[in-house]
N, C-alpha and C. Protein backbone atom coordinates (compact mmCIF):
# COMPACT_ATOMS: atom_id res chain seq x y z
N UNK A 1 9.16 -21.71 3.33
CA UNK A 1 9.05 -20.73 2.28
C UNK A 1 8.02 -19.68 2.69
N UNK A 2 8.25 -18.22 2.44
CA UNK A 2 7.26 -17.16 2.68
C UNK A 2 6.60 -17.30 1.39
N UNK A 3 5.07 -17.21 1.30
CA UNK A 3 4.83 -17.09 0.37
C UNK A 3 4.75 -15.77 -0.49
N UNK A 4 3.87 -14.73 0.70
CA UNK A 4 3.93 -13.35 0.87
C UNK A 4 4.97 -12.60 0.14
N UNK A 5 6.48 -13.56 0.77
CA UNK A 5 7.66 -12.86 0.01
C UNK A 5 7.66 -13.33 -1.56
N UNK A 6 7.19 -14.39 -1.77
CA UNK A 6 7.60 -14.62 -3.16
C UNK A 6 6.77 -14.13 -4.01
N UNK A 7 5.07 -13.97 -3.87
CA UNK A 7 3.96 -12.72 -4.04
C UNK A 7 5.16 -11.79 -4.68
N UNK A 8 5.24 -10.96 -3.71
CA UNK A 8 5.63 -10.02 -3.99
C UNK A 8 6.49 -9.41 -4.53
N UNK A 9 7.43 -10.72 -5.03
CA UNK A 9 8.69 -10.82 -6.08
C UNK A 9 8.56 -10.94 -7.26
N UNK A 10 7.01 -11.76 -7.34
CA UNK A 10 6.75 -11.94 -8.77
C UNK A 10 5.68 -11.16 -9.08
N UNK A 11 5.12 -9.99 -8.18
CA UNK A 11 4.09 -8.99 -8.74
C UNK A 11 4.76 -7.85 -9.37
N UNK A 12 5.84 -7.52 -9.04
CA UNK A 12 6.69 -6.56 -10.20
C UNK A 12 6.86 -6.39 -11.67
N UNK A 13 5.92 -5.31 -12.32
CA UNK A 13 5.87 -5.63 -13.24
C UNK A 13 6.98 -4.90 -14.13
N UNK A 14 6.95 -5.43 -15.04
CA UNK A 14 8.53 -4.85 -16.27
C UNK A 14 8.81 -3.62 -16.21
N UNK A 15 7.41 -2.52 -16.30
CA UNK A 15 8.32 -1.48 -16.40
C UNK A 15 8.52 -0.66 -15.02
N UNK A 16 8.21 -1.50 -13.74
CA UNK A 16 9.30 -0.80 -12.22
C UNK A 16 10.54 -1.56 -12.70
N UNK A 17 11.72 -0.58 -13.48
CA UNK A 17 12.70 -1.14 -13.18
C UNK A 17 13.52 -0.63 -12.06
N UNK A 18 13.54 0.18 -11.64
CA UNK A 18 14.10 0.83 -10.42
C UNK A 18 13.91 -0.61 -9.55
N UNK A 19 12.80 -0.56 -9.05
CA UNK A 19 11.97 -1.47 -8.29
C UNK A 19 12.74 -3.15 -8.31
N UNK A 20 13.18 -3.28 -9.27
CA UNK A 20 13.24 -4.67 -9.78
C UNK A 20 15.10 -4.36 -9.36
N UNK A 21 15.40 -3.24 -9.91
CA UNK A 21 17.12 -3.39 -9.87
C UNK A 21 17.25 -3.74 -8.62
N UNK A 22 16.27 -2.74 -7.96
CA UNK A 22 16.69 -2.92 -6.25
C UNK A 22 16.27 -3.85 -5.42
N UNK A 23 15.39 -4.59 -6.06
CA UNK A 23 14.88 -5.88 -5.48
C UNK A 23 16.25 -7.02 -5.46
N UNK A 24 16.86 -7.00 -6.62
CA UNK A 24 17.90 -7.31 -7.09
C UNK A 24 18.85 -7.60 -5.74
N UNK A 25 19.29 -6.19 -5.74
CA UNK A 25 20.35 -5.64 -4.90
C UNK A 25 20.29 -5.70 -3.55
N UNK A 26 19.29 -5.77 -3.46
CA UNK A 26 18.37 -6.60 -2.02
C UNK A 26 19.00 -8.14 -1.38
N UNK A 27 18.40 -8.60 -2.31
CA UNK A 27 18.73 -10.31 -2.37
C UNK A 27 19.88 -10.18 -2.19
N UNK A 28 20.32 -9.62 -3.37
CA UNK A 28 22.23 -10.03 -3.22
C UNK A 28 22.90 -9.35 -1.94
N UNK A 29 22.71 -8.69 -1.19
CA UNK A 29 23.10 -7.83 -0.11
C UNK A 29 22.71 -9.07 0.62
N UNK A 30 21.62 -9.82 1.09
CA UNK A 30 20.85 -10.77 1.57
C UNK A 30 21.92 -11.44 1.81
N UNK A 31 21.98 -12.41 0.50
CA UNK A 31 22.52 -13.35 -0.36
C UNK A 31 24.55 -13.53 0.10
N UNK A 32 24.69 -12.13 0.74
CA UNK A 32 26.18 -11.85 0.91
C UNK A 32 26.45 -12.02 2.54
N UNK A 33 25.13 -11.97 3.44
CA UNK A 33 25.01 -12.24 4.82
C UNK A 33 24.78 -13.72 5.00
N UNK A 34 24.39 -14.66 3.80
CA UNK A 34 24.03 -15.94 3.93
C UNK A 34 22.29 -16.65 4.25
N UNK A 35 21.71 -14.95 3.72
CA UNK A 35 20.38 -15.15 3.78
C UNK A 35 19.93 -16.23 2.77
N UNK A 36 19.05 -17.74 2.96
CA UNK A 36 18.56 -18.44 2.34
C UNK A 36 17.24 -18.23 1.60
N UNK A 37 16.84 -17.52 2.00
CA UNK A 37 15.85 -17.04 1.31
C UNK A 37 15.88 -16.20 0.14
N UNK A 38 17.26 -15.75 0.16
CA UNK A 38 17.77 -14.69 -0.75
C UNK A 38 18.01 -15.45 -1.92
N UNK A 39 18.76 -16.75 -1.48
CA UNK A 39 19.80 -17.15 -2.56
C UNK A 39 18.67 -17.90 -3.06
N UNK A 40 17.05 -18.27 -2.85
CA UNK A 40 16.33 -18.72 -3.17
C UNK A 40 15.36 -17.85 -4.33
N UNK A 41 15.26 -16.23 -3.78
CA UNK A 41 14.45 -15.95 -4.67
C UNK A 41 15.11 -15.19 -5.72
N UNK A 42 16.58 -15.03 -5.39
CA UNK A 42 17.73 -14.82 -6.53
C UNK A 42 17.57 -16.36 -7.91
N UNK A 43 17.92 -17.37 -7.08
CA UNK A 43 17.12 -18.85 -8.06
C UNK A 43 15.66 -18.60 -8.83
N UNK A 44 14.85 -18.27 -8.09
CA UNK A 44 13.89 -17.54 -9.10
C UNK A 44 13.94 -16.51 -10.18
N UNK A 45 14.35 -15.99 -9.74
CA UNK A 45 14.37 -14.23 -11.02
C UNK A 45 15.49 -14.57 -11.93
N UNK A 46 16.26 -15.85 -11.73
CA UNK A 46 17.24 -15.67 -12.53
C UNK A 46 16.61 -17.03 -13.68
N UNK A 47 15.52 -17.89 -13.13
CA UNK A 47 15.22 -18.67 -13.36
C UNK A 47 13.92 -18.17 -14.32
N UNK A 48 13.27 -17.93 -14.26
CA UNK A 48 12.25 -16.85 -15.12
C UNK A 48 12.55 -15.73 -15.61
N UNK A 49 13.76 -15.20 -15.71
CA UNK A 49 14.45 -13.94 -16.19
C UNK A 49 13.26 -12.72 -15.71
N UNK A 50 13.11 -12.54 -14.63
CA UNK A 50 12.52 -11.68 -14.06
C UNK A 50 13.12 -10.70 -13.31
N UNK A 51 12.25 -9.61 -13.07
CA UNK A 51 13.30 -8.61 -11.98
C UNK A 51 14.52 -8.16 -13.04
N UNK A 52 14.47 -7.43 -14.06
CA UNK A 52 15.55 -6.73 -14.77
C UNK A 52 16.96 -7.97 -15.27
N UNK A 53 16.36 -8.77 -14.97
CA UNK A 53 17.51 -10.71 -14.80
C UNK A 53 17.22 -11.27 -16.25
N UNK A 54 17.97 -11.25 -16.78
CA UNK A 54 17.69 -12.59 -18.40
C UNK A 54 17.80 -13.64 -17.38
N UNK A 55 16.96 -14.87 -18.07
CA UNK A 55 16.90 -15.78 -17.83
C UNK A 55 18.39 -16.47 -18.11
N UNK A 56 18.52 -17.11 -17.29
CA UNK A 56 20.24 -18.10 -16.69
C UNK A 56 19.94 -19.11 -16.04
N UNK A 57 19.98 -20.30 -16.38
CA UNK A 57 19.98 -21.75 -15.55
C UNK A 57 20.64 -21.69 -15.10
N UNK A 58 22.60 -21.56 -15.63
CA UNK A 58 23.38 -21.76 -14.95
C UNK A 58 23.55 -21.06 -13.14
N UNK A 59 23.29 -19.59 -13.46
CA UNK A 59 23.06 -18.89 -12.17
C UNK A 59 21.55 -18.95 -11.45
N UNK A 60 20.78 -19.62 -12.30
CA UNK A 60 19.38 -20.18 -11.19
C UNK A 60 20.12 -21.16 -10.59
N UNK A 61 20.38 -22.38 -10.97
CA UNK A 61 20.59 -23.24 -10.74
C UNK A 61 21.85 -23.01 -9.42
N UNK A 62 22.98 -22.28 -9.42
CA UNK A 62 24.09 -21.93 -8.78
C UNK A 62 22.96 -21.43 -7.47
N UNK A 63 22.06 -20.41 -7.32
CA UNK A 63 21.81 -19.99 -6.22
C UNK A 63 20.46 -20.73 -5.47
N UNK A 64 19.51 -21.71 -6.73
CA UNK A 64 19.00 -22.82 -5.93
C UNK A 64 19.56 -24.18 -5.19
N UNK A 65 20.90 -24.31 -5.61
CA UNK A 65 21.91 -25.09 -5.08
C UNK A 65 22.48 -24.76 -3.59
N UNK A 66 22.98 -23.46 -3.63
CA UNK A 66 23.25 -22.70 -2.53
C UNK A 66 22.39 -22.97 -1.24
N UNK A 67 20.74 -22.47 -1.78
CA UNK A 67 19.71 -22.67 -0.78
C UNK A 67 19.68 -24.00 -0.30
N UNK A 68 19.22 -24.98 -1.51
CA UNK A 68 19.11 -26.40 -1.14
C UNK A 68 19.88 -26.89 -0.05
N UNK A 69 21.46 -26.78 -0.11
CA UNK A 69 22.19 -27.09 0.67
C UNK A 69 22.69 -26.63 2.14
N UNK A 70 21.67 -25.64 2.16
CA UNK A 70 21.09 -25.00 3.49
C UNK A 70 20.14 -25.23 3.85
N UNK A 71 19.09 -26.36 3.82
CA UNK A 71 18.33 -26.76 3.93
C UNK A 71 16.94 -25.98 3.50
N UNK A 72 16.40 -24.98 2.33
CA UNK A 72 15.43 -24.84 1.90
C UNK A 72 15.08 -26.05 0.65
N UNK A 73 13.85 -26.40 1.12
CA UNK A 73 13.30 -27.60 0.16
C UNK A 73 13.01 -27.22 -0.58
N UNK A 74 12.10 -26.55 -1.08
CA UNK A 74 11.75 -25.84 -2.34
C UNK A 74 12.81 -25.42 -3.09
N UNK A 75 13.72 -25.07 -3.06
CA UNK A 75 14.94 -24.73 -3.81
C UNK A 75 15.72 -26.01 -4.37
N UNK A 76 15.73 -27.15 -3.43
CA UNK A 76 16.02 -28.57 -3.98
C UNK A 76 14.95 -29.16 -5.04
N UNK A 77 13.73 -29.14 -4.82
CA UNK A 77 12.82 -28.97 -5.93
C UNK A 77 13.16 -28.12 -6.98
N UNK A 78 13.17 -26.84 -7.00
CA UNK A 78 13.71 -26.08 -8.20
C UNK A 78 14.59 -26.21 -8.81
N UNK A 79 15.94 -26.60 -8.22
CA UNK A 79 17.38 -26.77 -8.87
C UNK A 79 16.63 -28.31 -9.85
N UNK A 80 15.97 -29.32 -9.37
CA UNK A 80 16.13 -30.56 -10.00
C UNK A 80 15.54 -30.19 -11.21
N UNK A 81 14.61 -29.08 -11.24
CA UNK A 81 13.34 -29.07 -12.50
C UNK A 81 14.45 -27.85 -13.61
N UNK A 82 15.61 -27.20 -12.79
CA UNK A 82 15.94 -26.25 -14.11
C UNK A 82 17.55 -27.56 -14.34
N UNK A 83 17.28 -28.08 -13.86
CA UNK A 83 18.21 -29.78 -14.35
C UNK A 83 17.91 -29.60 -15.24
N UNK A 84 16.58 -30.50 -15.25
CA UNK A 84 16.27 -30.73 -16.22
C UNK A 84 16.41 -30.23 -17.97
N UNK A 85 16.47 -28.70 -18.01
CA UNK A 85 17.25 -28.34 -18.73
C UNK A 85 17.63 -27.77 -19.64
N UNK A 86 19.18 -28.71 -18.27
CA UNK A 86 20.22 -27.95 -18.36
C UNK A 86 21.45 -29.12 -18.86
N UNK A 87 22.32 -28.61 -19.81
CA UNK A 87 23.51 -29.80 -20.33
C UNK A 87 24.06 -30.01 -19.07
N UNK A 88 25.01 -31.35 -18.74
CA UNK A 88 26.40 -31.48 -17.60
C UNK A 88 26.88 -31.11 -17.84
N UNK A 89 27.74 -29.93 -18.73
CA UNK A 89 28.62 -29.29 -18.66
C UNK A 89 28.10 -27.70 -17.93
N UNK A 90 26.89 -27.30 -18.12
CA UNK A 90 26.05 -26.41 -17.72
C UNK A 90 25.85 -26.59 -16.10
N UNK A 91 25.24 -27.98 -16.21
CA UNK A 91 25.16 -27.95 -14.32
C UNK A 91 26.99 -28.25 -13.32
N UNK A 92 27.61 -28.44 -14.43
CA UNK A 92 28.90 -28.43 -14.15
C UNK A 92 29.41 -27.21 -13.52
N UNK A 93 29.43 -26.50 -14.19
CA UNK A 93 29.60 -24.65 -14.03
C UNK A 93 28.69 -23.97 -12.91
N UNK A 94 27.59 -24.41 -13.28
CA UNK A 94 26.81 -23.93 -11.78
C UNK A 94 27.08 -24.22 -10.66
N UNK A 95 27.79 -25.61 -10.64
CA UNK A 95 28.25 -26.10 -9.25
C UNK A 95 29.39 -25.34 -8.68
N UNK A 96 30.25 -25.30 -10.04
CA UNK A 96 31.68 -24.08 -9.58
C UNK A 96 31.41 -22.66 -9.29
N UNK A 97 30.50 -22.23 -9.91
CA UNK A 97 29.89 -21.08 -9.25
C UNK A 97 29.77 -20.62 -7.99
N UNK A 98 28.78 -21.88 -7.28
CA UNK A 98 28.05 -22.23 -6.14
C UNK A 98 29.60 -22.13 -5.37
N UNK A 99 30.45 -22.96 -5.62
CA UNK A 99 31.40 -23.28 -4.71
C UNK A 99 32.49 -22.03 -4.60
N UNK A 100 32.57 -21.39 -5.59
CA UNK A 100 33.36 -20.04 -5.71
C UNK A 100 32.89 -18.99 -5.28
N UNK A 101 31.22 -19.01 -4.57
CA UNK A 101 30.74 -18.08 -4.01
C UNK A 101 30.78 -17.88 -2.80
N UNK A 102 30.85 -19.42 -1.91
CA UNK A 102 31.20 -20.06 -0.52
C UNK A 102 32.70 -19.72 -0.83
N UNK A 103 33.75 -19.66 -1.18
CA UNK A 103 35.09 -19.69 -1.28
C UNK A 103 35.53 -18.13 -0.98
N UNK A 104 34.74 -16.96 -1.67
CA UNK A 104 34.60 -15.64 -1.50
C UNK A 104 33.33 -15.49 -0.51
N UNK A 105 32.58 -16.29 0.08
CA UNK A 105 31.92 -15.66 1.40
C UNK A 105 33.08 -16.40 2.13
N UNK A 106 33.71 -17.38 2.58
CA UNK A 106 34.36 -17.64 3.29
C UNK A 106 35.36 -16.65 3.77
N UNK A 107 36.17 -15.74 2.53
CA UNK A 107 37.57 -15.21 2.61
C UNK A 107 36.56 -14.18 3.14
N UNK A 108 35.67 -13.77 2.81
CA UNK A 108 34.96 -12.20 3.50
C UNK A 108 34.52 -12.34 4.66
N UNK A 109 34.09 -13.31 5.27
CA UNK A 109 34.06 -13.74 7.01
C UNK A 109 35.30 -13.50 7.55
């Protein structure tokens, strides 16, 4: 984990929204090359509704899953704690998420 990077993800304050959209748009650009770090601090902002993001377990949870299973640990830590909660029908959906995102990075490779 960078820490530096995550600093600096969570020093953005509410009203850079420019700042925050594009931080956003960042990740997900990241996030679309298979950057882990992306789909990690996308799990954050979506997880604290930060960065212009309402808060969403289901899509924290979908892109700390992502990471986890690329081997970032901290993201396996995070997914277990927004478990916590979250209903099984909730972490249900996040999983299909997760897997429908690999299904559309797949067809885009």
């Amino acid at each position: 984990m960078e820490l530096a990077r995550i600093e600096t993800f969570a020093k953005l304050q509410p009203a850079d929204l420019s700042s925050m959209d594009m931080l956003v748009a960042n990740c997900l650009a990241a996030a679309a090359d298979g950057d882990i770090d992306a789909y990690y601090d996308l799990g954050v902002a979506y997880s604290t509704g930060s960065h212009g993001l309402n808060c969403d377990l289901v899509e924290a949870h979908k892109w700390f899953n992502l990471a986890a299973a690329n081997g970032h640990e901290e993201a396996s830590w995070c997914r277990a704690d927004v478990s916590d909660e979250m209903t099984a029908r909730e972490i249900a959906e996040a999983q299909r998420r997760a897997r429908e995102w690999l299904r559309l990075a797949a067809e885009a490779a």
